[in-house]
N, C-alpha and C. Protein backbone atom coordinates (compact mmCIF):
# COMPACT_ATOMS: atom_id res chain seq x y z
N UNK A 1 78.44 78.33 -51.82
CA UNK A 1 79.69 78.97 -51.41
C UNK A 1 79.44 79.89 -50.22
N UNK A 2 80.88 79.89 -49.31
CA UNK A 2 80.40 81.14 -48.51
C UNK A 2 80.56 82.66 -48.86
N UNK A 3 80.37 83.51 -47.93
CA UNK A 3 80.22 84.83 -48.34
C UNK A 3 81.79 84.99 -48.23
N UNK A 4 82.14 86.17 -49.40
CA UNK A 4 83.36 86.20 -49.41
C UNK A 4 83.48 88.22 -48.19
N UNK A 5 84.33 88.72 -47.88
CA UNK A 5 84.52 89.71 -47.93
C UNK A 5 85.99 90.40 -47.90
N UNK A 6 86.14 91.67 -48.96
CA UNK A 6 87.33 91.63 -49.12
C UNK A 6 88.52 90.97 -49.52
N UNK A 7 88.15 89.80 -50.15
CA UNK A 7 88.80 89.52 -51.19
C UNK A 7 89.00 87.24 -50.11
N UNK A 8 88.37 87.75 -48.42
CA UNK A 8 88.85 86.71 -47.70
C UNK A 8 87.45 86.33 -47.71
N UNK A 9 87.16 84.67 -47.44
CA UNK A 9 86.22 84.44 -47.00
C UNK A 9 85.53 84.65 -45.41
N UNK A 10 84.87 84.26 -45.32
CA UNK A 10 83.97 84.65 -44.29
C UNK A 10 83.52 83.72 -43.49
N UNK A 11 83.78 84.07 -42.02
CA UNK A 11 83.66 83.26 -41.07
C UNK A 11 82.42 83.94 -40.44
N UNK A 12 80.84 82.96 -39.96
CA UNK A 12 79.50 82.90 -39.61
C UNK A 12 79.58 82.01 -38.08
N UNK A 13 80.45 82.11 -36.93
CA UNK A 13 80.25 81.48 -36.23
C UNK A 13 78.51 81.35 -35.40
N UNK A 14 78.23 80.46 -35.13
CA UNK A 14 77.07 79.20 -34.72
C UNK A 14 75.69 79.85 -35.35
N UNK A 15 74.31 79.85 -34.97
CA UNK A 15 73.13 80.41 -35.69
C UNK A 15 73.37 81.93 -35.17
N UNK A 16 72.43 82.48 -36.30
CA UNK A 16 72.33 84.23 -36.26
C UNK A 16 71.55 84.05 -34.63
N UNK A 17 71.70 85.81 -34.87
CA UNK A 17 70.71 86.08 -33.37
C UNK A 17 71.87 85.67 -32.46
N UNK A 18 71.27 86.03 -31.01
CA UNK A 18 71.89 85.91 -29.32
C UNK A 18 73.26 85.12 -29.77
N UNK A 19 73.21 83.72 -30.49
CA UNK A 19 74.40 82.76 -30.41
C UNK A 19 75.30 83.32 -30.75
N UNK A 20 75.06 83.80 -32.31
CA UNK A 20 76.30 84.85 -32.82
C UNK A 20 76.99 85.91 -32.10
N UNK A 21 76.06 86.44 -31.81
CA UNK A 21 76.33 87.81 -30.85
C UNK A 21 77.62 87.35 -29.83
N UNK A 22 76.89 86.42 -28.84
CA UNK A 22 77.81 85.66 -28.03
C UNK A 22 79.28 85.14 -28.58
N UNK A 23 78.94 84.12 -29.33
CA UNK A 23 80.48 83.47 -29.56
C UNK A 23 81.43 84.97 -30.55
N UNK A 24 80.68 85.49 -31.26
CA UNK A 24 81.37 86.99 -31.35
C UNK A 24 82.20 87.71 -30.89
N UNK A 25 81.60 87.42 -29.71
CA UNK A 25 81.87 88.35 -28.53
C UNK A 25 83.15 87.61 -27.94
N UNK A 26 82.74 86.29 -27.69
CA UNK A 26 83.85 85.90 -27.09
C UNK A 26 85.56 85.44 -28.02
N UNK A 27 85.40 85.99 -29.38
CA UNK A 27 86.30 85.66 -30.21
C UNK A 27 87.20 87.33 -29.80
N UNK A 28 86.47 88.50 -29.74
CA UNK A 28 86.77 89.67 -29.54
C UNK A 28 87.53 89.91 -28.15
N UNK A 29 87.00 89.13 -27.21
CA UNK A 29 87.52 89.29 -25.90
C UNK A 29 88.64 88.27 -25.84
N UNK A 30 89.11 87.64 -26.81
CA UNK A 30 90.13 86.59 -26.69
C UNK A 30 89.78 85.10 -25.97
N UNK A 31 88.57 85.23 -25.52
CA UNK A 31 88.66 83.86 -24.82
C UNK A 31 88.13 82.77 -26.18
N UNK A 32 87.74 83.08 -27.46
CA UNK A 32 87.27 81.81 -28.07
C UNK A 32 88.31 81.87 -29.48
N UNK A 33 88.76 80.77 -29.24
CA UNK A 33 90.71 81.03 -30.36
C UNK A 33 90.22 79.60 -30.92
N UNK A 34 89.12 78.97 -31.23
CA UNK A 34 88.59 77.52 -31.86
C UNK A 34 87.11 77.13 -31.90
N UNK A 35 87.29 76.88 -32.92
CA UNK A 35 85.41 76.03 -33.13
C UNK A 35 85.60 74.92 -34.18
N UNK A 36 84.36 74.00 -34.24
CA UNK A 36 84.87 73.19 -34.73
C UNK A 36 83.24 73.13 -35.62
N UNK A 37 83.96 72.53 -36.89
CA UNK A 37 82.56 72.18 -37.96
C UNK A 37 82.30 71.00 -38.65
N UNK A 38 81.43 70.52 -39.31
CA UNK A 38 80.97 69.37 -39.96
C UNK A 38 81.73 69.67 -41.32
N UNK A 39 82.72 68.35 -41.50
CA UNK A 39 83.37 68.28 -42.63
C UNK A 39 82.34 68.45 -43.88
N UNK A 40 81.16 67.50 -43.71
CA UNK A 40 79.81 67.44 -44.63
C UNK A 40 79.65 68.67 -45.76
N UNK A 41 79.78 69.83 -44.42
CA UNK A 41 79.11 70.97 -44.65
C UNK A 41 80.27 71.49 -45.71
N UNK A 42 81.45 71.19 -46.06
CA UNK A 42 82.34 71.83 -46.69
C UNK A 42 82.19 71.60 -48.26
N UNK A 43 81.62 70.12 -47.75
CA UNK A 43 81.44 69.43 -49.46
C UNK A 43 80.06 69.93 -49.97
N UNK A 44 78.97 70.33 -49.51
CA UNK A 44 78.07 70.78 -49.74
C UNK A 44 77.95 72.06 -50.33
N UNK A 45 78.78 73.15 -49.47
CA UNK A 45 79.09 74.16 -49.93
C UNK A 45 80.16 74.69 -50.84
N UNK A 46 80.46 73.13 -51.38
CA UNK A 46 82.02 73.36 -52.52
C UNK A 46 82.62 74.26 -51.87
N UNK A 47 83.38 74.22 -50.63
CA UNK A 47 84.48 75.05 -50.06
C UNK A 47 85.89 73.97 -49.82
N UNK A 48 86.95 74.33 -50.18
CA UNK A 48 88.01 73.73 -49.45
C UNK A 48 87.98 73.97 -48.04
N UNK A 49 89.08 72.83 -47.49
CA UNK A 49 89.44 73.32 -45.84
C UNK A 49 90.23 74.97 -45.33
N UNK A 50 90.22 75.65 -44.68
CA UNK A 50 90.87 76.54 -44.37
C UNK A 50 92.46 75.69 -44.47
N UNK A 51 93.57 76.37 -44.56
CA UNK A 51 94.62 76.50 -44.80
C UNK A 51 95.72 77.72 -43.36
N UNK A 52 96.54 76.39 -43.11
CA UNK A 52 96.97 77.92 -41.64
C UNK A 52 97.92 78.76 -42.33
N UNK A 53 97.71 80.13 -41.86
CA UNK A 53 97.95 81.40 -42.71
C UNK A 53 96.73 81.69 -43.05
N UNK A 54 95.90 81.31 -43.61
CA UNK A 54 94.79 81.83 -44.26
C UNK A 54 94.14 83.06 -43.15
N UNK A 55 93.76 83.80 -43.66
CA UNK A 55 92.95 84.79 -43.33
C UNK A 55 91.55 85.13 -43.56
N UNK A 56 90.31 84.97 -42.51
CA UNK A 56 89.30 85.05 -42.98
C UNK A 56 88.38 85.93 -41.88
N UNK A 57 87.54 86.96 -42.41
CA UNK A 57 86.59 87.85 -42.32
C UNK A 57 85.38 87.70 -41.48
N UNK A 58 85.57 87.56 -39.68
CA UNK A 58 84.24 87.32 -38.86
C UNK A 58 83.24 88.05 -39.07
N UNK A 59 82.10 87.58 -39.46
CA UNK A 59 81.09 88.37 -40.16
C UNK A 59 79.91 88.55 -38.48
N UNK A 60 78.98 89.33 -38.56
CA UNK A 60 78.22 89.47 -37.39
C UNK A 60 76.77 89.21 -38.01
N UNK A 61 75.63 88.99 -37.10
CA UNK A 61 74.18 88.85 -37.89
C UNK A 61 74.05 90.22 -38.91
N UNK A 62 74.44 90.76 -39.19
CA UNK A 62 74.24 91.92 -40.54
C UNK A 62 74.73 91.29 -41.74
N UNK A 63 76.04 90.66 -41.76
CA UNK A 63 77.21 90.23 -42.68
C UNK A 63 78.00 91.00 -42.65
N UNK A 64 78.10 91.79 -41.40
CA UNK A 64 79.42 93.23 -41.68
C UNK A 64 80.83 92.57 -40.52
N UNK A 65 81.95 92.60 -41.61
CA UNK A 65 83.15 92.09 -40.82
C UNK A 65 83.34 92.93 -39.44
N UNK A 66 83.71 92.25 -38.32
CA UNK A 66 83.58 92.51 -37.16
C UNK A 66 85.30 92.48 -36.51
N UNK A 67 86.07 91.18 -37.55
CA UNK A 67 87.18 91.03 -37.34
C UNK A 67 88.11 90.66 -38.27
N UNK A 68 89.62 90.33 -38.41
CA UNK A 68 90.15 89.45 -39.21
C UNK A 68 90.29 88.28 -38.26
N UNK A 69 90.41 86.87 -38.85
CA UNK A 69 90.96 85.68 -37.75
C UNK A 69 91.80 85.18 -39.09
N UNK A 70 93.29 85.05 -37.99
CA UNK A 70 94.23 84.28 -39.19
C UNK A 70 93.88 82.83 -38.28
N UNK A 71 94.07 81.44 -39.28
CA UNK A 71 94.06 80.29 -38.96
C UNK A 71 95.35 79.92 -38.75
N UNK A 72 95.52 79.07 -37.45
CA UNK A 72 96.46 79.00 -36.62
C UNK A 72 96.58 76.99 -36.92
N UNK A 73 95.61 76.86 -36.75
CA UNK A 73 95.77 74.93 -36.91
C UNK A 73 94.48 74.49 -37.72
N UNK A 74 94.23 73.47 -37.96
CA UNK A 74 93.51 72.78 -38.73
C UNK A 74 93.75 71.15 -38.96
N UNK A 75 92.26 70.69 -38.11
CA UNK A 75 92.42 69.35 -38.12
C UNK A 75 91.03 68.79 -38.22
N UNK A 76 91.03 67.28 -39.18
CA UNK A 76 90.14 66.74 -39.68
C UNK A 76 90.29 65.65 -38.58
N UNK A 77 89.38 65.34 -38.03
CA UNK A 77 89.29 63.76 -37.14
C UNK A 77 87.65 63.59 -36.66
N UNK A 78 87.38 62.91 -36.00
CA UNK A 78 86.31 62.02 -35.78
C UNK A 78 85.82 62.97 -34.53
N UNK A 79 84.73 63.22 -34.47
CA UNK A 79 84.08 64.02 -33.04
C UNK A 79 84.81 63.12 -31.78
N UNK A 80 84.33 61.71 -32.09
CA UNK A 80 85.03 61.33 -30.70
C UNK A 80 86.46 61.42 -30.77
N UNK A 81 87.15 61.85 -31.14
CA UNK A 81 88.56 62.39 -30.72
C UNK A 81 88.77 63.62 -30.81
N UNK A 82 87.93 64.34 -30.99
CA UNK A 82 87.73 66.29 -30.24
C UNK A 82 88.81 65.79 -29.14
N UNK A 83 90.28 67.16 -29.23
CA UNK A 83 90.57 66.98 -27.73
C UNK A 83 90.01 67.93 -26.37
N UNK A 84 90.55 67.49 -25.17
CA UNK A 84 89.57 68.55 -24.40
C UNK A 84 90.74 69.83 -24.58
N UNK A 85 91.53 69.79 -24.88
CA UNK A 85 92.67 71.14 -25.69
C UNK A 85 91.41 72.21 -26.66
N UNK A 86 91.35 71.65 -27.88
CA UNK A 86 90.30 71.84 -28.86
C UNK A 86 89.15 72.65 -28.11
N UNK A 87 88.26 71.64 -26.99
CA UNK A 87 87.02 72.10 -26.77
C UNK A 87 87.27 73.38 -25.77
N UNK A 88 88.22 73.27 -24.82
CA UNK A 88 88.48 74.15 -24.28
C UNK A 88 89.00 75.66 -24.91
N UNK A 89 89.65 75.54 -25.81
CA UNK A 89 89.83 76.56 -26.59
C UNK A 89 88.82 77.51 -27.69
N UNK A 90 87.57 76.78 -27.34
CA UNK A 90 86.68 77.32 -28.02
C UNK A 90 85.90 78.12 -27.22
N UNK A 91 85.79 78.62 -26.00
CA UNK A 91 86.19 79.12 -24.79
C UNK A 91 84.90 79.33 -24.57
N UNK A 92 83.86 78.35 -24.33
CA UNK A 92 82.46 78.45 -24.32
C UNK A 92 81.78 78.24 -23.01
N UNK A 93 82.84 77.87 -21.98
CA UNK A 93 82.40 77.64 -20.93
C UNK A 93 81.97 76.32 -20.40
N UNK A 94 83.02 75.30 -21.48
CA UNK A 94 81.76 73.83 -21.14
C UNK A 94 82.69 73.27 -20.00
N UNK A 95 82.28 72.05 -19.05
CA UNK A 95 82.73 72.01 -17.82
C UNK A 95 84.17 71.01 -17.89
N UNK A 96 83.71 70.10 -18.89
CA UNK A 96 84.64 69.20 -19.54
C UNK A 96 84.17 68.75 -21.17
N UNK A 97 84.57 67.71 -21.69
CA UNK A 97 84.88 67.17 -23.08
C UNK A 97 83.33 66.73 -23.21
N UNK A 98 82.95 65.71 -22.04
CA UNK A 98 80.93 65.10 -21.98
C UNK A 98 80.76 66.73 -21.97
N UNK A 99 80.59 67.64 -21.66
CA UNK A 99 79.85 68.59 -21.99
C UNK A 99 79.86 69.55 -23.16
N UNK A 100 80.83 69.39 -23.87
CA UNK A 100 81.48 69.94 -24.84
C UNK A 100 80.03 69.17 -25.89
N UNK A 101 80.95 68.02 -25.86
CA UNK A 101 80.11 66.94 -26.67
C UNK A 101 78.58 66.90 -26.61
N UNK A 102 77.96 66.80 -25.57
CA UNK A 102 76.66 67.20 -25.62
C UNK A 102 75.91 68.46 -25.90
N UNK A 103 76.53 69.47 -25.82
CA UNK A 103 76.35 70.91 -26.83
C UNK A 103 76.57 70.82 -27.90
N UNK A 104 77.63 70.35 -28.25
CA UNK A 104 77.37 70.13 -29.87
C UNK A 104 76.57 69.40 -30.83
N UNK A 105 76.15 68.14 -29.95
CA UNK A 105 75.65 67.02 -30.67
C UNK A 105 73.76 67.67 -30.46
N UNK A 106 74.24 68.30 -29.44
CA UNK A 106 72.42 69.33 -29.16
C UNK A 106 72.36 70.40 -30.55
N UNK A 107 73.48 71.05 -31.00
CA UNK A 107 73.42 72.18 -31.93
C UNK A 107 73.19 71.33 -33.38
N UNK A 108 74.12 70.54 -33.34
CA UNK A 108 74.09 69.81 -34.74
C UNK A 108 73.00 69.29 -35.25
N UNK A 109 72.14 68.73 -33.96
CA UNK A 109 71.17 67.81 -34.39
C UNK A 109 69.75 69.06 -34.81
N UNK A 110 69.81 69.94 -33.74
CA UNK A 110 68.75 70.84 -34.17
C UNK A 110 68.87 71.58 -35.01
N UNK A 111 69.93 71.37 -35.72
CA UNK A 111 70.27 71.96 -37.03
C UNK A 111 69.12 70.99 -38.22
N UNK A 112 69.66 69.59 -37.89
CA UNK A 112 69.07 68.72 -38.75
C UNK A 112 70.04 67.50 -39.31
N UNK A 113 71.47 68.06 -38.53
CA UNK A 113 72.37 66.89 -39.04
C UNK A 113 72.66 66.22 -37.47
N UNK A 114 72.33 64.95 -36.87
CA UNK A 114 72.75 64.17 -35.70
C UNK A 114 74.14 63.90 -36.08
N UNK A 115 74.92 64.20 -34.97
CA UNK A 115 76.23 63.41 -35.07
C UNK A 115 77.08 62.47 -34.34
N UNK A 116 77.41 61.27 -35.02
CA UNK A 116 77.48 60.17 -34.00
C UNK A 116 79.10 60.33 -33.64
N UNK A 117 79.88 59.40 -33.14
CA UNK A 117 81.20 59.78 -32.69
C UNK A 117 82.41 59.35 -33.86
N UNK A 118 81.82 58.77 -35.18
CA UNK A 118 82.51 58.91 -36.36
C UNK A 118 82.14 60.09 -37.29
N UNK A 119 81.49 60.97 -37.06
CA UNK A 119 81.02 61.61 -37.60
C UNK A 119 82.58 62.81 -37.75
N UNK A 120 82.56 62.69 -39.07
CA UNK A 120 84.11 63.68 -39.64
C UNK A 120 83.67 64.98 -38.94
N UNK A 121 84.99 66.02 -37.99
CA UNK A 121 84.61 67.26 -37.67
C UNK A 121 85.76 68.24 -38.44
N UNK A 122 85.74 69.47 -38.25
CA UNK A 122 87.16 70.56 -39.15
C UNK A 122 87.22 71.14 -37.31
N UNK A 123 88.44 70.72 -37.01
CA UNK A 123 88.89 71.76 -35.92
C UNK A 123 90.13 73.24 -36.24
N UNK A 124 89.15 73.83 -36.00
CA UNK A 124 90.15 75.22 -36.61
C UNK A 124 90.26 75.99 -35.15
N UNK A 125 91.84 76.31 -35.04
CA UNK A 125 92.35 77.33 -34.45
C UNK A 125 92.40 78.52 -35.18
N UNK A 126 92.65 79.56 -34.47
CA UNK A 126 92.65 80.73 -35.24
C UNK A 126 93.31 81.94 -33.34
N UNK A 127 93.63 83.00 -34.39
CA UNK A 127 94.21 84.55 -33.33
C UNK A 127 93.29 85.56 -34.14
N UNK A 128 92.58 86.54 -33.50
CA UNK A 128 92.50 87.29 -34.10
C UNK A 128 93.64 88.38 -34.27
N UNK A 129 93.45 89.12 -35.80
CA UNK A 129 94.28 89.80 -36.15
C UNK A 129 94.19 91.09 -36.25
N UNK A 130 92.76 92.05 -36.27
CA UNK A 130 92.15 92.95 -36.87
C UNK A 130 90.56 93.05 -36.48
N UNK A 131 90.85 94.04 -35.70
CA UNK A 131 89.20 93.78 -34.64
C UNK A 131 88.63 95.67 -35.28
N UNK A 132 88.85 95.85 -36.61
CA UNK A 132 88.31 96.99 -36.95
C UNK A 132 87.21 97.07 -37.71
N UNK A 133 86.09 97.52 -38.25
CA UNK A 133 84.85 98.22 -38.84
C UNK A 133 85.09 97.19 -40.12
N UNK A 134 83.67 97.82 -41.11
CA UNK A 134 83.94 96.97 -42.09
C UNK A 134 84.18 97.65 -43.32
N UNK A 135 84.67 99.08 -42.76
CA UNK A 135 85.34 99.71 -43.97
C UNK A 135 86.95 99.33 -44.15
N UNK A 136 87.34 98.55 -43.33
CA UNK A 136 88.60 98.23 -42.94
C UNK A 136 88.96 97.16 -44.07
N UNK A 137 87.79 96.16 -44.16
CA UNK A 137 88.01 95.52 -44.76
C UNK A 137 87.42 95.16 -46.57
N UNK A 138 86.50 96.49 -46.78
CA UNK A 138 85.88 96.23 -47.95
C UNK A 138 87.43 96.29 -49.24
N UNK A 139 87.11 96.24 -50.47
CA UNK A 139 87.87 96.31 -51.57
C UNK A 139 89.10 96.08 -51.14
């Protein structure tokens, strides 16, 4: 399961260290409103899909909430139909969709999972809602 906080679950965007920090950062400054994940990983971790409305708890390399993000969209489809809407909104700087795609398929794989272009993804939109401490959000 994931970490819950405050009663919401908890959002761990990409590996701890520099990455986190980064895409963190860029969820705070408004430019990253999407990321996208391995359906796999949901069934593994007995989690359902996020739900739009749902509300969930950006955690930082400590585990201390950094933000609220309400979910805005949510979509299950095939990596190769990522749109460049989607990738662009994940506001990472990639040049187009081939570059999108080859960062990810670089992250995924050095994770330990390769992903081919059927490979099921979760595209989640999200706004942040609540960019306060994590006393904001305990109990």
């Amino acid at each position: 399961m994931w970490p819950r906080v405050g009663g919401m679950r908890a959002m761990e965007l990409g590996a701890p260290g520099s990455m986190r920090d980064e895409l963190n950062a860029l969820v705070l400054a408004g430019d990253k409103r999407a990321t996208t994940g391995l359906l796999d990983e949901y069934a593994q971790e007995n989690e359902s899909l996020e739900h739009v409305g749902e509300r969930l708890a950006l955690l930082d390399n400590q585990g201390v909430a950094v933000a609220v993000l309400e979910i805005t969209g949510v979509e299950v489809k095939a990596f190769s139909d990522v749109t460049w809407e989607h990738a662009a909104a994940e506001g990472e700087g990639d040049a187009d969709l081939d570059a999108w795609r080859a960062v990810h398929r670089r992250f995924w794989s050095g994770a330990g999972t390769p992903v081919e272009d059927d490979t099921l993804v979760v595209c989640l939109a999200f706004r942040v809602t609540d960019r306060r401490g994590m006393a904001a959000f305990s109990a």
